[in-house]
C-alpha atoms as a PDB file:
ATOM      1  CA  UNK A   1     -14.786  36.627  19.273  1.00  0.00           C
ATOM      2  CA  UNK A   2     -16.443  35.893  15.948  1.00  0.00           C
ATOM      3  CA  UNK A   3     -13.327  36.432  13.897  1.00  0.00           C
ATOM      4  CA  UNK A   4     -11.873  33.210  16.269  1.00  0.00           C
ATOM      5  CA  UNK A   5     -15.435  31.282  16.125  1.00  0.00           C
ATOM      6  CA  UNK A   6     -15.077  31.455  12.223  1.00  0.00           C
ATOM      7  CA  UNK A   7     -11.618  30.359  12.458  1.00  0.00           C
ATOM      8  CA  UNK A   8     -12.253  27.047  14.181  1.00  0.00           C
ATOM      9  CA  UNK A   9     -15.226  26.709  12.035  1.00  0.00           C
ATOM     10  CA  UNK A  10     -14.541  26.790   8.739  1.00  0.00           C
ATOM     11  CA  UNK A  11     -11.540  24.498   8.795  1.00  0.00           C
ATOM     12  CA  UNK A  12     -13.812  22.127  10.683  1.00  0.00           C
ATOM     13  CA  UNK A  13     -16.555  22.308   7.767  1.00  0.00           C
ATOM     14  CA  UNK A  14     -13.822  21.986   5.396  1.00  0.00           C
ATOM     15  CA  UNK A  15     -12.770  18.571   7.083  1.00  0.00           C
ATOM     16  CA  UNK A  16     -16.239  17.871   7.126  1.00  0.00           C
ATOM     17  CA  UNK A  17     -16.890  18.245   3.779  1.00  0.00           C
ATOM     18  CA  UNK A  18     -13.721  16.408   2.136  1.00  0.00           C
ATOM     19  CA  UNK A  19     -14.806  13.590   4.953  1.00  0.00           C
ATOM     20  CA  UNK A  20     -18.190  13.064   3.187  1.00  0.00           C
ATOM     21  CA  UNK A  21     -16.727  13.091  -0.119  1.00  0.00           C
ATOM     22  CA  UNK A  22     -14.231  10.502   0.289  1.00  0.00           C
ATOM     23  CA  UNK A  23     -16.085   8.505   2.513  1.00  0.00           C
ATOM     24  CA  UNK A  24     -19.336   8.360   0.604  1.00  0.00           C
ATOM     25  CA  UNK A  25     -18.220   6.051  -2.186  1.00  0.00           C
ATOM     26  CA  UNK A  26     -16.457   3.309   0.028  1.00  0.00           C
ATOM     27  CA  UNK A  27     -20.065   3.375   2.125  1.00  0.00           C
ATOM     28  CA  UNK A  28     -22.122   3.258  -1.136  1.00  0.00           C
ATOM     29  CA  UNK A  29     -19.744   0.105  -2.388  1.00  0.00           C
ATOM     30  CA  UNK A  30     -20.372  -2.273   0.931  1.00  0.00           C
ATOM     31  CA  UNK A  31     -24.424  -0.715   1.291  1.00  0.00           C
ATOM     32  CA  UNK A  32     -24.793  -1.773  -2.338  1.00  0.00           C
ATOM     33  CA  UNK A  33     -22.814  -4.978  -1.810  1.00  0.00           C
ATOM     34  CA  UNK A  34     -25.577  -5.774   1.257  1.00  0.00           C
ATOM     35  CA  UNK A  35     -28.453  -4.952  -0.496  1.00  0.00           C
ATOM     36  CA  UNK A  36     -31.120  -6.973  -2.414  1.00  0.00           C
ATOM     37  CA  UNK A  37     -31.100  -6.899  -6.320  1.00  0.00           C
ATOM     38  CA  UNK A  38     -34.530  -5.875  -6.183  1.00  0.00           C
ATOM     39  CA  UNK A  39     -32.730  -2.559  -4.116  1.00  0.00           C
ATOM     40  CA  UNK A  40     -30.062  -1.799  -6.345  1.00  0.00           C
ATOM     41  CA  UNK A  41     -31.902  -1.567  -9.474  1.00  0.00           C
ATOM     42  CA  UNK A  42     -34.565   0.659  -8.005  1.00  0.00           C
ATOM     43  CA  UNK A  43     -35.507   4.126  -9.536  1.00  0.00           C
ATOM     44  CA  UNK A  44     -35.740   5.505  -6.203  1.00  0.00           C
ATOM     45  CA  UNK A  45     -31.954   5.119  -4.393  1.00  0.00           C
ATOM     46  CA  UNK A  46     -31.951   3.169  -1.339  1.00  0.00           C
ATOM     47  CA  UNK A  47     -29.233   4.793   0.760  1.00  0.00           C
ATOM     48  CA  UNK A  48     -29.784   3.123   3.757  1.00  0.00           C
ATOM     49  CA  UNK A  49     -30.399  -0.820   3.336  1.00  0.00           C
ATOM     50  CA  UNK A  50     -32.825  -2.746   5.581  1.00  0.00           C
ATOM     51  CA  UNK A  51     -32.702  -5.887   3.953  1.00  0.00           C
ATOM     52  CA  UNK A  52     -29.657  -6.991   4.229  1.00  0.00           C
ATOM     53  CA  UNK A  53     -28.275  -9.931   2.243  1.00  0.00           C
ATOM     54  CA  UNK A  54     -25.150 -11.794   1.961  1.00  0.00           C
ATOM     55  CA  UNK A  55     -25.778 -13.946  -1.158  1.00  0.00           C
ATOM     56  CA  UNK A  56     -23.646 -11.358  -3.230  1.00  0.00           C
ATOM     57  CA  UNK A  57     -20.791 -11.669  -1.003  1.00  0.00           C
ATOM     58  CA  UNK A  58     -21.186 -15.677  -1.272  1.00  0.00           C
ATOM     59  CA  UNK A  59     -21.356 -15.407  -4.976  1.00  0.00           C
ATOM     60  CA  UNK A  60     -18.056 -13.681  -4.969  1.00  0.00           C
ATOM     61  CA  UNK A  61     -16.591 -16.008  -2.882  1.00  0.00           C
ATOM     62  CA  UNK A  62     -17.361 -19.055  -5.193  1.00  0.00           C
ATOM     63  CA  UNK A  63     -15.774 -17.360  -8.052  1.00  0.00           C
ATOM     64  CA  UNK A  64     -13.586 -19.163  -9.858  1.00  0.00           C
ATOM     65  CA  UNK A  65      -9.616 -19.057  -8.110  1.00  0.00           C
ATOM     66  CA  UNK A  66     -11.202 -16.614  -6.024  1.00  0.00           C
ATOM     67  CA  UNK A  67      -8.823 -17.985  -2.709  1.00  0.00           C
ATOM     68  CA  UNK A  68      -5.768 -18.406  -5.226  1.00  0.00           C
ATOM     69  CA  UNK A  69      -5.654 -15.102  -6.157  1.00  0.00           C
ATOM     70  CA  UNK A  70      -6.329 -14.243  -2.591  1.00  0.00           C
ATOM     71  CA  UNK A  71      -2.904 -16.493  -2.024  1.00  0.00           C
ATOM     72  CA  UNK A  72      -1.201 -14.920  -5.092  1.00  0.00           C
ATOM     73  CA  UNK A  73      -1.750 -11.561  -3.808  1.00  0.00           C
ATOM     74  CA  UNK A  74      -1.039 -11.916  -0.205  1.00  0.00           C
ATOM     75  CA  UNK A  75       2.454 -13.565  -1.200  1.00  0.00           C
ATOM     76  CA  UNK A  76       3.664 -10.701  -3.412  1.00  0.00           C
ATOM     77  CA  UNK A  77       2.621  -8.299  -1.448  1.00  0.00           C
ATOM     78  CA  UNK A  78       3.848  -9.294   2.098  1.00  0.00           C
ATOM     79  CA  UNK A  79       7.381 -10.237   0.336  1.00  0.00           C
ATOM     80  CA  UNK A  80       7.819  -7.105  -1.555  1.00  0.00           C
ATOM     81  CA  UNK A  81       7.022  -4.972   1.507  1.00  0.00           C
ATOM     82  CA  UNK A  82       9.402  -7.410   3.659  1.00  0.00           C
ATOM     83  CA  UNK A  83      12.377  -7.399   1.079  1.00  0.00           C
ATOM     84  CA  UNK A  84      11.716  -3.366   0.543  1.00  0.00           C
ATOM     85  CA  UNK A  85      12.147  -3.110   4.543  1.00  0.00           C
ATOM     86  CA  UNK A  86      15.106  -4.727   5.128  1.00  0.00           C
ATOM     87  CA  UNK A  87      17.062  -3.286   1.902  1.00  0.00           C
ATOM     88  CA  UNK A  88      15.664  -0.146   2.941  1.00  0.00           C
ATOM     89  CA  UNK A  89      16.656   0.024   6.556  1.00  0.00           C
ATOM     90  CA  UNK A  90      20.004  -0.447   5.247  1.00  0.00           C
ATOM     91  CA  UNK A  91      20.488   1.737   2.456  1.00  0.00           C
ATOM     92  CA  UNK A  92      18.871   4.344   4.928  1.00  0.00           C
ATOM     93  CA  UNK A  93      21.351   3.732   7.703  1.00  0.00           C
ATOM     94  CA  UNK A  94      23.798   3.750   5.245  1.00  0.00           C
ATOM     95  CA  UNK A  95      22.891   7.620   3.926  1.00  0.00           C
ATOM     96  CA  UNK A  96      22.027   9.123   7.476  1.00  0.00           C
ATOM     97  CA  UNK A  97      24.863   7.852   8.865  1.00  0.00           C
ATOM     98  CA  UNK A  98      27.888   7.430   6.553  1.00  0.00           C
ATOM     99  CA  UNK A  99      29.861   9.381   4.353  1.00  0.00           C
ATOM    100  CA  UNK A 100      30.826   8.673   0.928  1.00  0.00           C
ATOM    101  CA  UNK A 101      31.354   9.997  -2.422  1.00  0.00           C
ATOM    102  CA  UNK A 102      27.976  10.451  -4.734  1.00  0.00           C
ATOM    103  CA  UNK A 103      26.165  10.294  -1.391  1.00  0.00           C
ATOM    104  CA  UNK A 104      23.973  13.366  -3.116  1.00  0.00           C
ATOM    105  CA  UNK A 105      24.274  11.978  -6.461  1.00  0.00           C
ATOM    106  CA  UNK A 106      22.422   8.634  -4.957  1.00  0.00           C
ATOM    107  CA  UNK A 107      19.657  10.335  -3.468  1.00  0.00           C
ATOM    108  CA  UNK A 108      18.947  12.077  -6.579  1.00  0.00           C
ATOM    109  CA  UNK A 109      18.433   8.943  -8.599  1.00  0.00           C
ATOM    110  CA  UNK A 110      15.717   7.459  -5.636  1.00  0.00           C
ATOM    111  CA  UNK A 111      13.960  10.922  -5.847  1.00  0.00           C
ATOM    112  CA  UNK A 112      13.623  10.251  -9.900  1.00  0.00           C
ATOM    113  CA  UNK A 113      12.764   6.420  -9.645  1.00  0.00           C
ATOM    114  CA  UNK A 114      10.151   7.437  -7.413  1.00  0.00           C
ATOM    115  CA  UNK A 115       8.671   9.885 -10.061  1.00  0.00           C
ATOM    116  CA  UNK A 116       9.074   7.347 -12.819  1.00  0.00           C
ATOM    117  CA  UNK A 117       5.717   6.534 -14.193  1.00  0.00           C
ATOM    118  CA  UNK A 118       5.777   2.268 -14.206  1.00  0.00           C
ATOM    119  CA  UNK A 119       3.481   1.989 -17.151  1.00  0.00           C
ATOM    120  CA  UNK A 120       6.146   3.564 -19.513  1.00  0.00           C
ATOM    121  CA  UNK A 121       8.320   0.583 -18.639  1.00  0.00           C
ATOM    122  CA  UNK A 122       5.895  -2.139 -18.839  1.00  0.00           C
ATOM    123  CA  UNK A 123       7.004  -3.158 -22.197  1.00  0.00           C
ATOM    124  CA  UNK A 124      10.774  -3.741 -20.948  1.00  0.00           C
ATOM    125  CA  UNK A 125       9.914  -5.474 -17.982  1.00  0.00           C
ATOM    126  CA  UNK A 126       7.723  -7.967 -20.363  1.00  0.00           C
ATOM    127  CA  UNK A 127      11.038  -8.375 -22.529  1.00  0.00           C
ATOM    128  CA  UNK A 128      13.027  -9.006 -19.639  1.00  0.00           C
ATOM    129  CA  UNK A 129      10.795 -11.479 -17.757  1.00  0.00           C
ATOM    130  CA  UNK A 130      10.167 -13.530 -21.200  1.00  0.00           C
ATOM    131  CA  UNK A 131      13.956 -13.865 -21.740  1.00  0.00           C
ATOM    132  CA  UNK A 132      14.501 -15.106 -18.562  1.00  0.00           C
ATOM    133  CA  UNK A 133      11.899 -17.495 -18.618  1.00  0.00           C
ATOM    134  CA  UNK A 134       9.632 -16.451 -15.543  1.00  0.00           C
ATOM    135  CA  UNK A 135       5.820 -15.576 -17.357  1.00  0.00           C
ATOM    136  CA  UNK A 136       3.148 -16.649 -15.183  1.00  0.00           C
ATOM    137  CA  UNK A 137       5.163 -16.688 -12.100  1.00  0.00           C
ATOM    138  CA  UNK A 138       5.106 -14.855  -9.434  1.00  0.00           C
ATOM    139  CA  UNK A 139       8.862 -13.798  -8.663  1.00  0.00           C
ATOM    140  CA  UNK A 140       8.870 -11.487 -11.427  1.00  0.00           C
ATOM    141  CA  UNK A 141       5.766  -9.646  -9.620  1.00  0.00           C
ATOM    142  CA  UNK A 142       7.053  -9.434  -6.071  1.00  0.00           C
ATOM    143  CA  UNK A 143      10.726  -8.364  -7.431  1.00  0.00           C
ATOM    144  CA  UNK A 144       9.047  -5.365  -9.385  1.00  0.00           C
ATOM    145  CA  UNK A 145       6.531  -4.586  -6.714  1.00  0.00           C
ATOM    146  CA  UNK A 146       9.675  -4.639  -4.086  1.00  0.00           C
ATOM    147  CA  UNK A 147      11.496  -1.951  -6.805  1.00  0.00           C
ATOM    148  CA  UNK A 148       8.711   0.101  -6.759  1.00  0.00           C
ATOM    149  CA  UNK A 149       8.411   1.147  -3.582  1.00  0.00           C
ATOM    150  CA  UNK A 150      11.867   0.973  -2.771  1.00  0.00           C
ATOM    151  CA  UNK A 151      12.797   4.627  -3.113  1.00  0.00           C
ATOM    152  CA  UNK A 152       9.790   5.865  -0.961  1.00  0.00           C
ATOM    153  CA  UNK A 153      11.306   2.944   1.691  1.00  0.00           C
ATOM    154  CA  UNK A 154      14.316   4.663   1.490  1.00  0.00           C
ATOM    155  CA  UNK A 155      13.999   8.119   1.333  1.00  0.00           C
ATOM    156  CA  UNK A 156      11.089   7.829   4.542  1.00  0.00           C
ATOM    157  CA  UNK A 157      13.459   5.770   6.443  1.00  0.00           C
ATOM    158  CA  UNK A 158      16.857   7.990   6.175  1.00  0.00           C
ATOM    159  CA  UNK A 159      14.607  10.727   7.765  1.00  0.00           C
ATOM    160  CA  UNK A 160      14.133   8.822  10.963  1.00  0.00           C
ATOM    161  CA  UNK A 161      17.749   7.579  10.870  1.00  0.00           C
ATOM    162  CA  UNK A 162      19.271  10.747  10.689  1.00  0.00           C
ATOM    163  CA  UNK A 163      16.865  12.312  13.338  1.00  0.00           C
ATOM    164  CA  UNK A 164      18.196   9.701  16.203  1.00  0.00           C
ATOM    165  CA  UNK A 165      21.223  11.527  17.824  1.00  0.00           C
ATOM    166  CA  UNK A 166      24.461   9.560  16.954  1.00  0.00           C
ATOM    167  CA  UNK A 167      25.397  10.202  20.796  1.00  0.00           C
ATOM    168  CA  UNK A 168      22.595   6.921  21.726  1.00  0.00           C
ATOM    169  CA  UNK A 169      24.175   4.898  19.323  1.00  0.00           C
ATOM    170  CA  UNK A 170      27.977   5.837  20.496  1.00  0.00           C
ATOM    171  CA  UNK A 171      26.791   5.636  24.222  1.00  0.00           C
ATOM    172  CA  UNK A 172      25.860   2.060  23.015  1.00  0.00           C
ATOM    173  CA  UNK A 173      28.889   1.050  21.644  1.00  0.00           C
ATOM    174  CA  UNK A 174      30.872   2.494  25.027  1.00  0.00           C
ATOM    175  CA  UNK A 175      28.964   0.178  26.896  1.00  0.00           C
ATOM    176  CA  UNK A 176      30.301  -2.583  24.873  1.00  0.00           C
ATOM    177  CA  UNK A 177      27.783  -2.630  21.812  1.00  0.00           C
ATOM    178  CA  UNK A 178      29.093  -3.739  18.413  1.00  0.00           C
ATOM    179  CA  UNK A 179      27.698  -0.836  15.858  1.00  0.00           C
ATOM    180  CA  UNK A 180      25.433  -3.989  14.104  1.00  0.00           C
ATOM    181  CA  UNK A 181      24.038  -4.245  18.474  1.00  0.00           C
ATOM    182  CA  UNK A 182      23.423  -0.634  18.973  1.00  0.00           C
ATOM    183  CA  UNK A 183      21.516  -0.785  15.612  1.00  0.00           C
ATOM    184  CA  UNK A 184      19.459  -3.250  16.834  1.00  0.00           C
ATOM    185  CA  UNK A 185      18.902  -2.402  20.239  1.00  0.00           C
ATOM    186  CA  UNK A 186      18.625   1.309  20.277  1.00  0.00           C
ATOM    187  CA  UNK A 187      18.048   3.206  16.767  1.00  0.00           C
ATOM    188  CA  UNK A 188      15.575   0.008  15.597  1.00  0.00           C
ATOM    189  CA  UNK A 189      12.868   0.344  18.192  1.00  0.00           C
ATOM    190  CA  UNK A 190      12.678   4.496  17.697  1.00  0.00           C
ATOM    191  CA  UNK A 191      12.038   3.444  14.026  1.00  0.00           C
ATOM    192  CA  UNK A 192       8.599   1.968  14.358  1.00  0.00           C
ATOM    193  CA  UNK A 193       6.660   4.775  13.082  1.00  0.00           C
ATOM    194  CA  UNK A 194       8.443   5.183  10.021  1.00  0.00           C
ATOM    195  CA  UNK A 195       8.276   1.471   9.436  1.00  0.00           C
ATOM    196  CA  UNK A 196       4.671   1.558   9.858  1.00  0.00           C
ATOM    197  CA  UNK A 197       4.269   4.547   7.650  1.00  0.00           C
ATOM    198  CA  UNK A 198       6.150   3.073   4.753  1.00  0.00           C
ATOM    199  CA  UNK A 199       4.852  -0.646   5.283  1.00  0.00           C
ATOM    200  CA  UNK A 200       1.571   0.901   4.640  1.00  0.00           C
ATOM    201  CA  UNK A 201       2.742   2.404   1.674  1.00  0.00           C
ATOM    202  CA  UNK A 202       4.318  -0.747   0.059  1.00  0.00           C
ATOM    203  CA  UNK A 203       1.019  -2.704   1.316  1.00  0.00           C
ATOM    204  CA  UNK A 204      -0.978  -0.435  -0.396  1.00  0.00           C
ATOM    205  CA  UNK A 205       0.690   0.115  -3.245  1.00  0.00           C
ATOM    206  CA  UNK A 206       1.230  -3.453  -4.190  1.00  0.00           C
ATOM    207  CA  UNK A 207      -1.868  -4.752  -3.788  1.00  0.00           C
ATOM    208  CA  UNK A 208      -3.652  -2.329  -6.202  1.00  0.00           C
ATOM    209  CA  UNK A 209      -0.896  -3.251  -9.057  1.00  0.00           C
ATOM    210  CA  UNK A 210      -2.487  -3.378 -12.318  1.00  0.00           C
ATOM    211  CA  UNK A 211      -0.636  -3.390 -15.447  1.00  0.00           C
ATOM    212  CA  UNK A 212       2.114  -5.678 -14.577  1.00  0.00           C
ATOM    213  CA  UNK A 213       0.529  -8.833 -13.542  1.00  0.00           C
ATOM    214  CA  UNK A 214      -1.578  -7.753 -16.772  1.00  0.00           C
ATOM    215  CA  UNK A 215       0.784  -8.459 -19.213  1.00  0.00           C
ATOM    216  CA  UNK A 216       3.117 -11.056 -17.371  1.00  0.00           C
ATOM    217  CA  UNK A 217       0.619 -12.915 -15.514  1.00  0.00           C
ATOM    218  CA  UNK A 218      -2.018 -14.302 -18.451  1.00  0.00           C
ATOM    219  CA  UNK A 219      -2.242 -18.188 -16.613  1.00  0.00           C
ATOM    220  CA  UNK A 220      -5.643 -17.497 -14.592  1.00  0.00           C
ATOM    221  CA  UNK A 221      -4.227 -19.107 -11.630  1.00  0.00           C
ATOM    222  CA  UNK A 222      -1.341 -17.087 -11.063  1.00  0.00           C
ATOM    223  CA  UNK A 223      -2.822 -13.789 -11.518  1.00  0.00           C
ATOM    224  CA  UNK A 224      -3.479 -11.510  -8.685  1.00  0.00           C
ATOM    225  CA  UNK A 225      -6.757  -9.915  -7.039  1.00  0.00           C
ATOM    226  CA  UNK A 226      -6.815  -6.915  -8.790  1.00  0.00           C
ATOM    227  CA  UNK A 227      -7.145  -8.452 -12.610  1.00  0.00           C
ATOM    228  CA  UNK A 228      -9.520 -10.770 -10.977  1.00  0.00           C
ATOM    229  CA  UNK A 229     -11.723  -7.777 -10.321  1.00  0.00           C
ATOM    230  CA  UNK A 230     -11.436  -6.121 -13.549  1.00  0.00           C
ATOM    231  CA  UNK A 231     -12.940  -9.343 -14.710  1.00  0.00           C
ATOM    232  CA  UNK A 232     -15.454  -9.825 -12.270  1.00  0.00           C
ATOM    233  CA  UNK A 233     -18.315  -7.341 -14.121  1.00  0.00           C
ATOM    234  CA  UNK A 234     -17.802  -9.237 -17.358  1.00  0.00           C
ATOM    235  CA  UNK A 235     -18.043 -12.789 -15.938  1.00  0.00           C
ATOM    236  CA  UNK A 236     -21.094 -11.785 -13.726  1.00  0.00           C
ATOM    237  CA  UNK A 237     -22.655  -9.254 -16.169  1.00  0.00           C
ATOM    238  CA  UNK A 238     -24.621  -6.277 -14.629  1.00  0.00           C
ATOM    239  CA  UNK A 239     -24.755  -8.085 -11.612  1.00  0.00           C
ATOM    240  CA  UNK A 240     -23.912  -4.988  -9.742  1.00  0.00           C
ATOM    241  CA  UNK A 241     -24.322  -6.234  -6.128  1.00  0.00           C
ATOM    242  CA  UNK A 242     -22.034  -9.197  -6.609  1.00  0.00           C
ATOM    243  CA  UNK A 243     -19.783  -6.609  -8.660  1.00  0.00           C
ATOM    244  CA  UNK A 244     -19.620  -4.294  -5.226  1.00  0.00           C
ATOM    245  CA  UNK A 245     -19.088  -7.684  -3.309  1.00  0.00           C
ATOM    246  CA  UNK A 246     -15.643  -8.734  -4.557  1.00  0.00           C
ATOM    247  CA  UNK A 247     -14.859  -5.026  -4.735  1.00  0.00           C
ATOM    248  CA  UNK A 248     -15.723  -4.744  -0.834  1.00  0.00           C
ATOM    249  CA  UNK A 249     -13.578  -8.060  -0.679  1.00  0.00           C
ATOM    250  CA  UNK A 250     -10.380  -6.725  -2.207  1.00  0.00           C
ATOM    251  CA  UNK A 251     -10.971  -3.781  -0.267  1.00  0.00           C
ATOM    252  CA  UNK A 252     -10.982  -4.885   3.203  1.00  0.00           C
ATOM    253  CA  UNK A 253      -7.594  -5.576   3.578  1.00  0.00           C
ATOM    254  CA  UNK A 254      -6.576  -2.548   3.070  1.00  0.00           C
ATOM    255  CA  UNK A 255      -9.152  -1.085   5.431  1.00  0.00           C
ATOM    256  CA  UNK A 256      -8.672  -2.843   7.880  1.00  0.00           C
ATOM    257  CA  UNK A 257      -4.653  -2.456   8.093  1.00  0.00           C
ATOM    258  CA  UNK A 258      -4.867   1.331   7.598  1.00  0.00           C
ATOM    259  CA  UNK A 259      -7.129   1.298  10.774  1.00  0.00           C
ATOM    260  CA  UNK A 260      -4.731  -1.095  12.925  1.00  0.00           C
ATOM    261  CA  UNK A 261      -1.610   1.310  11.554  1.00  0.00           C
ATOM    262  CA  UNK A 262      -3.217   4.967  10.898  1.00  0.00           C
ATOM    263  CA  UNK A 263      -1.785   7.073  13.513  1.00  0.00           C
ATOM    264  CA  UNK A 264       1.198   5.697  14.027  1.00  0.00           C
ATOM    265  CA  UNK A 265       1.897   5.851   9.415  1.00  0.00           C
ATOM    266  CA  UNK A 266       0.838   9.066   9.410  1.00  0.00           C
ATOM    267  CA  UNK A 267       3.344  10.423  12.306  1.00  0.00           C
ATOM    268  CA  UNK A 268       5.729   8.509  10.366  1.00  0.00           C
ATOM    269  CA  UNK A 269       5.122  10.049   6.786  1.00  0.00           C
ATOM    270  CA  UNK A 270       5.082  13.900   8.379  1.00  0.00           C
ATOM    271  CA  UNK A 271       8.347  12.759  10.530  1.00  0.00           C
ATOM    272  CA  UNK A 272      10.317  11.464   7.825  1.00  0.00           C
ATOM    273  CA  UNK A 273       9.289  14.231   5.840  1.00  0.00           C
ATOM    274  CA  UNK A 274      10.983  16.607   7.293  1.00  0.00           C
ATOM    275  CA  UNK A 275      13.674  15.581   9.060  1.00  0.00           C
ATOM    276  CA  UNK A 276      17.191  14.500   8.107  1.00  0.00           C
END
């Protein structure tokens, strides 16, 4: 009886444990973003605030091309994840279900894109972009984003293809489906979770993008939220509750889709795991 009590427990003060710890800083950025100045910069840490203010969260608002960047952001990341869907629905029915020569050979090179470090390439990219004229635009930024998480799109996706039974999608066609119908009517719809999974990986992964809108982006107005924040501390100084303010901005997003899509993603990224 103990040996199974301990069981149950310690995985449950394991979960416990790695909850607090990756929890904890998220809570400490929006209950620093709500408290007074005179709070933050206290010796004694206020880890619960009872004052709550939202003058930080108004000061990041007013930032300069706060809502453009909010615009720029949204745009690139919603059309990269779009683009990467429907190329990647494709390209995955296309591996599950067909046969052709370098099938293996294909997969192989998506398995080492997604590996490929992106920072090793931003000096290419730059070249690239600057001969074709597109600096300070935006195409550039949701064409890259799309390539990036293309691969995980992909490889995610043929692992729910393959695991719906051909016989639905022949059944379909008996009935007098078209193969492009009994795509759309039958394999689709089982395909939500992995959608989910991988929209939330595209989202995700987009959004946070760093070093390319760095050093193609330099026009202020078509930058995107995350070099906004890296700017934020110097423009506002040690103004740490408006610093935790745009941070809590740029993170809730994120937040708040993960919560709308979390059960479903993460049935999808265990499913298309292993099957297939």
């Amino acid at each position: 009886m103990k040996r199974s009590l301990m069981a149950r427990l310690w995985p449950n003060a394991t979960a416990l444990v790695l909850f607090v710890v990756f929890t904890f800083p998220v809570y400490w950025m929006f209950a620093t973003a709500l408290k007074p100045t005179g709070d933050i910069i206290a010796d004694t840490p206020v880890f619960v605030p009872t004052d709550i203010t939202f003058d930080h969260f108004q000061k990041a608002l007013d930032a300069d091309h706060f809502w453009t960047l909010v615009g720029n952001s949204l745009t690139v990341t919603v059309l990269a994840v779009v683009f990467s869907l429907v190329i990647g629905l494709l390209a995955s029915f296309a591996l599950a279900r067909m046969r052709f020569k370098g099938r293996r050979h294909f997969l192989l090179t998506f398995m080492i894109a997604q590996m490929a470090p992106w920072e090793v390439m931003v000096i290419a990219i730059y070249m690239i972009v600057r001969d074709a004229d597109l600096l300070n635009s935006l195409i550039p930024l949701t064409a890259f984003y799309m390539i990036m998480v293309l691969p995980f799109t992909i490889l995610t996706l043929r692992g729910y293809v393959a695991a719906v039974p051909k016989e639905l999608e022949e059944s379909a066609m008996v009935d007098g489906c078209t193969r492009r119908q009994a795509f759309v009517k039958v394999i689709f719809p089982l395909l939500a979770p992995g959608l989910m999974a991988t929209s939330l990986f595209g989202f995700i992964t987009a959004w946070n993008e760093f070093p390319l809108v760095l050093i193609l982006n330099k026009d202020a107005e078509k930058q995107t939220l995350p070099l906004w924040l890296s700017s934020f501390e110097t423009t506002f100084g040690d103004d740490w509750g408006a610093t935790m303010a745009a941070a809590s901005l740029f993170a809730i997003p994120i937040l708040l889709l993960f919560v709308y899509l979390q059960r479903k993603a993460v049935s999808g990224l265990t499913s298309g795991a292993v099957k297939g």
